[in-house]
C-alpha atoms as a PDB file:
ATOM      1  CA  UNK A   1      48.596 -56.913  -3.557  1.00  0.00           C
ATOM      2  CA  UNK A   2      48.081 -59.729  -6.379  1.00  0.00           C
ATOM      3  CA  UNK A   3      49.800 -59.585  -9.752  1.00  0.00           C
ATOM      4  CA  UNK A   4      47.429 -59.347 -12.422  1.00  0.00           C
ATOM      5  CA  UNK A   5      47.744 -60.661 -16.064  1.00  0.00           C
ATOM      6  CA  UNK A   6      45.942 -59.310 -19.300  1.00  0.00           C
ATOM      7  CA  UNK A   7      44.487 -62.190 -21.459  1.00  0.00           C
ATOM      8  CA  UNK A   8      42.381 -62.291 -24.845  1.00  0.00           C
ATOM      9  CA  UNK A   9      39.553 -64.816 -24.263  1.00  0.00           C
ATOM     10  CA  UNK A  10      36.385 -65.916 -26.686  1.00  0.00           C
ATOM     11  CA  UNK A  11      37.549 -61.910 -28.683  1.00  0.00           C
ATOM     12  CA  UNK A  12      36.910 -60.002 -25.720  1.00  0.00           C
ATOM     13  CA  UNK A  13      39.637 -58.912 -23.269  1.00  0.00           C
ATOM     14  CA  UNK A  14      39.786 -59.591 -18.996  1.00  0.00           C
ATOM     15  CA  UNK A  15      42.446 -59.092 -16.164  1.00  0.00           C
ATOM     16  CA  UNK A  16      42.794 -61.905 -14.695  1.00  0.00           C
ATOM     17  CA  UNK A  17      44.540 -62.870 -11.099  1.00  0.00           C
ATOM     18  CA  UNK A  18      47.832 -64.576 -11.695  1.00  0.00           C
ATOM     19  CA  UNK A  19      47.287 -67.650  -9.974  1.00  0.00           C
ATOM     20  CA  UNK A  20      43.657 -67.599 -11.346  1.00  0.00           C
ATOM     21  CA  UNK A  21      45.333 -67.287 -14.629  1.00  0.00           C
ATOM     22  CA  UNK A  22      47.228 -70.525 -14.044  1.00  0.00           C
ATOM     23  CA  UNK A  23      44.199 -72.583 -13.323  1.00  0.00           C
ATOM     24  CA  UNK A  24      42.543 -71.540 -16.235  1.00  0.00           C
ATOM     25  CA  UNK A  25      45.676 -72.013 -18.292  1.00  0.00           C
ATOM     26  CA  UNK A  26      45.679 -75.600 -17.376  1.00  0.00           C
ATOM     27  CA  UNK A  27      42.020 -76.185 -17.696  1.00  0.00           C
ATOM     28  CA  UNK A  28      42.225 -74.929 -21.590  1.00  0.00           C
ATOM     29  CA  UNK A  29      45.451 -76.970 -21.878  1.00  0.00           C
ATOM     30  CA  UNK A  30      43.540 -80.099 -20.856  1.00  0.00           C
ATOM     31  CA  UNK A  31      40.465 -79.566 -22.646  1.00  0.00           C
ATOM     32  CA  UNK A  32      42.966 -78.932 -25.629  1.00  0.00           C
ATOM     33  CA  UNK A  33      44.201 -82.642 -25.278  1.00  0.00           C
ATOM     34  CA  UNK A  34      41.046 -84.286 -24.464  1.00  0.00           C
ATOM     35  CA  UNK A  35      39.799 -82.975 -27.777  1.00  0.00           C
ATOM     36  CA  UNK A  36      42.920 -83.737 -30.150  1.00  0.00           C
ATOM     37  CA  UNK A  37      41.556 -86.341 -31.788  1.00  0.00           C
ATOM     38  CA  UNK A  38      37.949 -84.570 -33.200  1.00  0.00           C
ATOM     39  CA  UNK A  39      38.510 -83.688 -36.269  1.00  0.00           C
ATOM     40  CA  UNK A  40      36.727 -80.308 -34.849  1.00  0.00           C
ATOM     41  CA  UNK A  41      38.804 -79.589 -32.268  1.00  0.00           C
ATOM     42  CA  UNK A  42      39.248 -76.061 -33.082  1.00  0.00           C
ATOM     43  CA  UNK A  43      35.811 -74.942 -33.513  1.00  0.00           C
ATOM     44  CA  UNK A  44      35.017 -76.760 -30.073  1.00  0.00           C
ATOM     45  CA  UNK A  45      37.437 -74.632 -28.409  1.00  0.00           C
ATOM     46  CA  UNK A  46      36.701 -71.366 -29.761  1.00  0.00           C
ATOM     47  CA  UNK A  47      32.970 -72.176 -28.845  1.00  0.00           C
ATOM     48  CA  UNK A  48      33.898 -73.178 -24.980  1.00  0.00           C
ATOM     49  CA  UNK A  49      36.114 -70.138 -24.948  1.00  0.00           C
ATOM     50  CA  UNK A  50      33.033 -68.160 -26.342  1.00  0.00           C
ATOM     51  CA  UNK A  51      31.189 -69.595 -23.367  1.00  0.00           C
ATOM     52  CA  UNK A  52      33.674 -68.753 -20.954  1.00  0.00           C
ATOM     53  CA  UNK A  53      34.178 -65.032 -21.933  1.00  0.00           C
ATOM     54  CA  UNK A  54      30.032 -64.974 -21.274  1.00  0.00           C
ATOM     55  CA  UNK A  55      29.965 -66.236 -18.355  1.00  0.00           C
ATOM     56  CA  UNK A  56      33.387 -64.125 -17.192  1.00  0.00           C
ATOM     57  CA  UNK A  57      31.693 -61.005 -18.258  1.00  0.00           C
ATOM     58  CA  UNK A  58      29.013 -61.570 -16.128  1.00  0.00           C
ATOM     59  CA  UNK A  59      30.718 -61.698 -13.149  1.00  0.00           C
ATOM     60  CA  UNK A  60      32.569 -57.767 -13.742  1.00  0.00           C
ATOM     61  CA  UNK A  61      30.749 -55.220 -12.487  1.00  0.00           C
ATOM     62  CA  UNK A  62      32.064 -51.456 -12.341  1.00  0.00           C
ATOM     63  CA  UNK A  63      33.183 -52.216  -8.550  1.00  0.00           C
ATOM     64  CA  UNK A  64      34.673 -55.635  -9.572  1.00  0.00           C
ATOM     65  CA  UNK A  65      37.136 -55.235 -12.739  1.00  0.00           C
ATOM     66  CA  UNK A  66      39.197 -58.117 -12.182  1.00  0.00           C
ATOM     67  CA  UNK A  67      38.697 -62.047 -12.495  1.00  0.00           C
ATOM     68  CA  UNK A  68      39.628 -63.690  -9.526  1.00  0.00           C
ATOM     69  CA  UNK A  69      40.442 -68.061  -8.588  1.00  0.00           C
ATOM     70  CA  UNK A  70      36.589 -67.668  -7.522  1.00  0.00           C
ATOM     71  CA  UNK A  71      35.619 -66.831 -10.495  1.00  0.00           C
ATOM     72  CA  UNK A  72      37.525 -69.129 -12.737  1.00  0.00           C
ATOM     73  CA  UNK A  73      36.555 -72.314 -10.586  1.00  0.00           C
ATOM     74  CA  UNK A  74      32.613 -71.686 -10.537  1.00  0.00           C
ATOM     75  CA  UNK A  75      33.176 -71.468 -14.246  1.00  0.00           C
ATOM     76  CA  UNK A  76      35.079 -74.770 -14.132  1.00  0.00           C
ATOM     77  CA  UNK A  77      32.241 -76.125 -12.287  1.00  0.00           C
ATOM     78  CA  UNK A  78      29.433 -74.899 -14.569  1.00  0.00           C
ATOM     79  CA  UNK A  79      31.597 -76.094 -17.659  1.00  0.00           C
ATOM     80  CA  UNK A  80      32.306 -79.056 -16.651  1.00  0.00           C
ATOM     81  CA  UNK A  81      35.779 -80.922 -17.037  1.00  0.00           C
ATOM     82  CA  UNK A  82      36.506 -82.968 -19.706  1.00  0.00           C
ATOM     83  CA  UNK A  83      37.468 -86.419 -17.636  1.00  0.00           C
ATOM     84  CA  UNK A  84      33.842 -85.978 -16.692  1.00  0.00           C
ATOM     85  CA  UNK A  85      31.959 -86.702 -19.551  1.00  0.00           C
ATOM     86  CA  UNK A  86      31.779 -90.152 -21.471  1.00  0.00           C
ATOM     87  CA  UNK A  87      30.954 -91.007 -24.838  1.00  0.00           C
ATOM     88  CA  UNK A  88      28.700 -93.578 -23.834  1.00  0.00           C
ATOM     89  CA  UNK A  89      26.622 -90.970 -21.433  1.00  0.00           C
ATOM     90  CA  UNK A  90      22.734 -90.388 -22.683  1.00  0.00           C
ATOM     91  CA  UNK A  91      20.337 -87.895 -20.850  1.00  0.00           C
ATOM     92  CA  UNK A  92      16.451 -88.650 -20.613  1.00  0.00           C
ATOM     93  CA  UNK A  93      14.381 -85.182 -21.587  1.00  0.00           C
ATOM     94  CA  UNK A  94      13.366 -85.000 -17.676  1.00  0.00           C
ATOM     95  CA  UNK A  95      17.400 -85.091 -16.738  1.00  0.00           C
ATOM     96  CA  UNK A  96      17.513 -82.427 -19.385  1.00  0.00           C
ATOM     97  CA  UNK A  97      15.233 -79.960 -18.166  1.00  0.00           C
ATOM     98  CA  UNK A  98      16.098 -80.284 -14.608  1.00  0.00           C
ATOM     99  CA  UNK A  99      19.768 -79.471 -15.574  1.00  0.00           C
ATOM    100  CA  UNK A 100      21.645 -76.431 -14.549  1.00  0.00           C
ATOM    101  CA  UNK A 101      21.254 -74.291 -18.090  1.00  0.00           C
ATOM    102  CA  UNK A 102      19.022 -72.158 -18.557  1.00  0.00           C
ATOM    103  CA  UNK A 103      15.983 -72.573 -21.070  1.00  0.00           C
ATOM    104  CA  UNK A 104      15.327 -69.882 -23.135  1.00  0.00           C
ATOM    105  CA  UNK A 105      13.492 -69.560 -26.244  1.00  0.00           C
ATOM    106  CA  UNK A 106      14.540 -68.021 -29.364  1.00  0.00           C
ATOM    107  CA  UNK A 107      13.916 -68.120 -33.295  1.00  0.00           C
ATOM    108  CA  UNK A 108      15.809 -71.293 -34.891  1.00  0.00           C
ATOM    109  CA  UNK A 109      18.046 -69.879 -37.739  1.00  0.00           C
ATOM    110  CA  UNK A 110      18.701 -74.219 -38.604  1.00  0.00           C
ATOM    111  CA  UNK A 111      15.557 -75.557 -38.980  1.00  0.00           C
ATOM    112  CA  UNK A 112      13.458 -72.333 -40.680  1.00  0.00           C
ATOM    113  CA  UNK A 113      11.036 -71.643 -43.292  1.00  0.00           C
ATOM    114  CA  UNK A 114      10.392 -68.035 -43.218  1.00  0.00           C
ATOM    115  CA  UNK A 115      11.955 -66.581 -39.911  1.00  0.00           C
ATOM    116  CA  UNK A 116      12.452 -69.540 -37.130  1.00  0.00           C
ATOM    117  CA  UNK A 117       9.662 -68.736 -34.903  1.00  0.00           C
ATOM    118  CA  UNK A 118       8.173 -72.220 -35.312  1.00  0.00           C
ATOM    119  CA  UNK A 119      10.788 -74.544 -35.194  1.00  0.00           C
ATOM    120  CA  UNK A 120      12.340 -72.237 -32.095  1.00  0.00           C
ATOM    121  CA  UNK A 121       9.245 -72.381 -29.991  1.00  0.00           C
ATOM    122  CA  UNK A 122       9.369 -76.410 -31.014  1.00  0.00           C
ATOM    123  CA  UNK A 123      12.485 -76.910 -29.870  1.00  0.00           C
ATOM    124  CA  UNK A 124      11.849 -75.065 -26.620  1.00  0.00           C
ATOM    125  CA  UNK A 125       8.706 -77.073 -25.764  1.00  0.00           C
ATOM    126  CA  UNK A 126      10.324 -80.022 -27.234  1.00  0.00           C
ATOM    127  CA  UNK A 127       8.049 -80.508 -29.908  1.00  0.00           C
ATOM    128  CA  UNK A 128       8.748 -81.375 -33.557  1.00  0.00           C
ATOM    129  CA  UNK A 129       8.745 -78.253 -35.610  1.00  0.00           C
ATOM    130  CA  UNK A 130       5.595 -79.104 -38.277  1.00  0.00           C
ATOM    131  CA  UNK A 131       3.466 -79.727 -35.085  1.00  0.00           C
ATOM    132  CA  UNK A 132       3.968 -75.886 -33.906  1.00  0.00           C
ATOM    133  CA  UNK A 133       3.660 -74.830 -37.681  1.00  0.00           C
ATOM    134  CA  UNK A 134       0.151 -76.707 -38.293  1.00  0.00           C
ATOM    135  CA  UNK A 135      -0.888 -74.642 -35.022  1.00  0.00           C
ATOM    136  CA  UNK A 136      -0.019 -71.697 -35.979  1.00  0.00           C
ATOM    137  CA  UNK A 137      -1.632 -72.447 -39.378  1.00  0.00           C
ATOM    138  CA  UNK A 138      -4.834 -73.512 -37.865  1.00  0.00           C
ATOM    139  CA  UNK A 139      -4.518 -70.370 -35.839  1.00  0.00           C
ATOM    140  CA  UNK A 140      -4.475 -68.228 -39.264  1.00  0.00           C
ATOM    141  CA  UNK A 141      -7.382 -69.972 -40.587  1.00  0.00           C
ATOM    142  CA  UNK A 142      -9.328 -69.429 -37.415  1.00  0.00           C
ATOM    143  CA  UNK A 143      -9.454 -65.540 -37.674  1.00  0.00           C
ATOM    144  CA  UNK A 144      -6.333 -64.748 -38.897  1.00  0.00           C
ATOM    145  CA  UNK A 145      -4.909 -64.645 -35.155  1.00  0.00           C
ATOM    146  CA  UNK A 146      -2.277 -66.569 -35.924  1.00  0.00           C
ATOM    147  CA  UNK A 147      -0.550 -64.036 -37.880  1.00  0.00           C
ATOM    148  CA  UNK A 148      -0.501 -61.488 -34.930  1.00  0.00           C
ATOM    149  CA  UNK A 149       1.074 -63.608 -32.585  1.00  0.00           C
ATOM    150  CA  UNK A 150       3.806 -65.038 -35.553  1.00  0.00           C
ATOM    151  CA  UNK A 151       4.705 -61.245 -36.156  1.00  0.00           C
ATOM    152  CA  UNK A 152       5.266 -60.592 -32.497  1.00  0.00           C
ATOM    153  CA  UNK A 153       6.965 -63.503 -31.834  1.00  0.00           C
ATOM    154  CA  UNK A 154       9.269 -62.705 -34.507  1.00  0.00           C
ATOM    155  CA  UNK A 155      10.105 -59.296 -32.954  1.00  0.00           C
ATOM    156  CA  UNK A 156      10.131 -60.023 -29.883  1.00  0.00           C
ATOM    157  CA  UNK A 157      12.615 -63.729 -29.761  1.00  0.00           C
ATOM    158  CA  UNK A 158      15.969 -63.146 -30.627  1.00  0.00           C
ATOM    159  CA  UNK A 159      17.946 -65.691 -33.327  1.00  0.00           C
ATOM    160  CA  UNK A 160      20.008 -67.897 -31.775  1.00  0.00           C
ATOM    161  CA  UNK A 161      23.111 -67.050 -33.598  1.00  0.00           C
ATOM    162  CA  UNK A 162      25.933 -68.927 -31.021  1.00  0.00           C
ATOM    163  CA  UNK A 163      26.268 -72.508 -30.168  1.00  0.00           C
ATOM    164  CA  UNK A 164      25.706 -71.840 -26.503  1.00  0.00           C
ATOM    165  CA  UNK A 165      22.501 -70.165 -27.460  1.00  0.00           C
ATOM    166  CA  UNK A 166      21.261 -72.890 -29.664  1.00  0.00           C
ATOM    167  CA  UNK A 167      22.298 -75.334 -26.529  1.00  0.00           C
ATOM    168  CA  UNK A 168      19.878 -72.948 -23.969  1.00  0.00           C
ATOM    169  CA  UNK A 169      16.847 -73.080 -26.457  1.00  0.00           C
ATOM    170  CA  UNK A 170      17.019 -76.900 -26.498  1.00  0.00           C
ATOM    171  CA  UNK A 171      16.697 -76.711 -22.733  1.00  0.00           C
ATOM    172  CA  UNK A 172      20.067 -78.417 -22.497  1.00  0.00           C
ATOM    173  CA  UNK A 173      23.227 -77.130 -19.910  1.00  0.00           C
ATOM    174  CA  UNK A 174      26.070 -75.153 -21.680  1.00  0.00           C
ATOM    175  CA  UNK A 175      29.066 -77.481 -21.166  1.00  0.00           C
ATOM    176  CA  UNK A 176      31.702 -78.884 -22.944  1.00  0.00           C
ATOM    177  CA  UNK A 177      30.064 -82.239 -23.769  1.00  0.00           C
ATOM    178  CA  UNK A 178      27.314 -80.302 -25.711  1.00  0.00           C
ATOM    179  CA  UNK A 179      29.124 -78.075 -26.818  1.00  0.00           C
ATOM    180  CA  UNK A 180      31.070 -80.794 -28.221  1.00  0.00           C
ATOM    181  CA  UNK A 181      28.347 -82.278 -29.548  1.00  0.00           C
ATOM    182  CA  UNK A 182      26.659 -79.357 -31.316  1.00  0.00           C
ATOM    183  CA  UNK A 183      29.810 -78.681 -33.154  1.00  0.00           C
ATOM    184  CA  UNK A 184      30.281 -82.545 -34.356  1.00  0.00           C
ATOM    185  CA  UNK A 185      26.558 -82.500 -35.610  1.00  0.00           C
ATOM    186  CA  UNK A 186      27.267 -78.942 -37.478  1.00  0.00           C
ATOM    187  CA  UNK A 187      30.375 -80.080 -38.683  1.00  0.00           C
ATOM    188  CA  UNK A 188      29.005 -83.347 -40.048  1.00  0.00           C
ATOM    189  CA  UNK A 189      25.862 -81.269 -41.713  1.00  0.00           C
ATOM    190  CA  UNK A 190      28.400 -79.370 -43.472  1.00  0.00           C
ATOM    191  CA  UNK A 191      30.433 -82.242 -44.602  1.00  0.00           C
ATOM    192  CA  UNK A 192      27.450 -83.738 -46.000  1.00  0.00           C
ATOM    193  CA  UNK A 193      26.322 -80.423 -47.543  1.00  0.00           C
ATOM    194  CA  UNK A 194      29.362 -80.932 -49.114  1.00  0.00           C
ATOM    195  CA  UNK A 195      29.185 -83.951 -50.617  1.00  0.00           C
ATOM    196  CA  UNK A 196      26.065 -83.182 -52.285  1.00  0.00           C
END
């Protein structure tokens, strides 16, 4: 018999193993001092928290109600720790794509003109946006075929609304260091937004 404890993570609420609580405890408390000094600490955390609670929730099943040391360590692993990851550290697109994260494709809420489609499927083949946008304007001149496969690509992709899912349609891994990142570059857009 283990003694379980009752913890709030990313808004949604898991029992968690006491000892697994610990280690997870400790992780968050480190990742809380490695980022102390962005001046977005706080928004990094609630997005690898965010993470976490996805990837936690995906491991319950009806049989399986409780997060166990398992559990919380392959999430470490997937995450990443924070002494891992340097400043300095650059991937090549072929480092990117062979990462562990998964590469999905949805419609780009950042970089839109009407709905995201576009710039989505750009940044999910790696392309720059207006390339995908002359296509599928070439594509409407050319029997209007273009149109068809805009409006069902609309329906069908999904917007990526969360950090982690703007991370998988870039073909990148969901860890801390991009995570990281993506908030920095949001935060700095804002800032600037601001200034204007």
């Amino acid at each position: 018999m283990k003694i379980t404890v009752s913890i709030n993570l990313g808004g949604y609420s898991f029992n968690i193993d006491e000892d697994a609580y610990s280690e997870l405890k400790l992780y968050l408390k480190n990742l809380e001092l490695h980022l102390a000094a962005e001046e977005s600490s706080s928004e990094i955390l609630s997005d690898i928290e965010a993470r976490m609670a996805e990837l936690f929730r995906s491991r319950l099943t009806a049989y399986k109600q409780v997060i166990s040391m398992t559990d919380v360590r392959e999430v470490i692993v997937i995450m990443g720790r924070p002494e891992d990851f340097s400043d300095g550290e650059s991937t090549t697109r072929k480092e990117r794509f062979a990462g562990p994260g998964p590469h999905r494709m949805y419609r780009d809420p950042d970089h839109r003109i009407i709905g995201g489609v576009c710039s989505g499927v750009g940044a999910y083949w790696d392309l720059e946006p207006w390339i995908v946008r002359a296509i599928m304007l070439a594509l409407v001149f050319a029997g209007g075929i273009g149109i068809v496969i805009y409006l069902i690509l609309y329906i069908v992709l999904p917007e990526a609304k969360t950090t982690a899912q703007k991370i998988e349609m870039k073909g990148e891994p969901v860890n801390i260091n991009n995570i990281k990142e993506s908030v920095k570059k949001e935060f700095d857009t804002v800032r600037k937004n601001m200034k204007l």
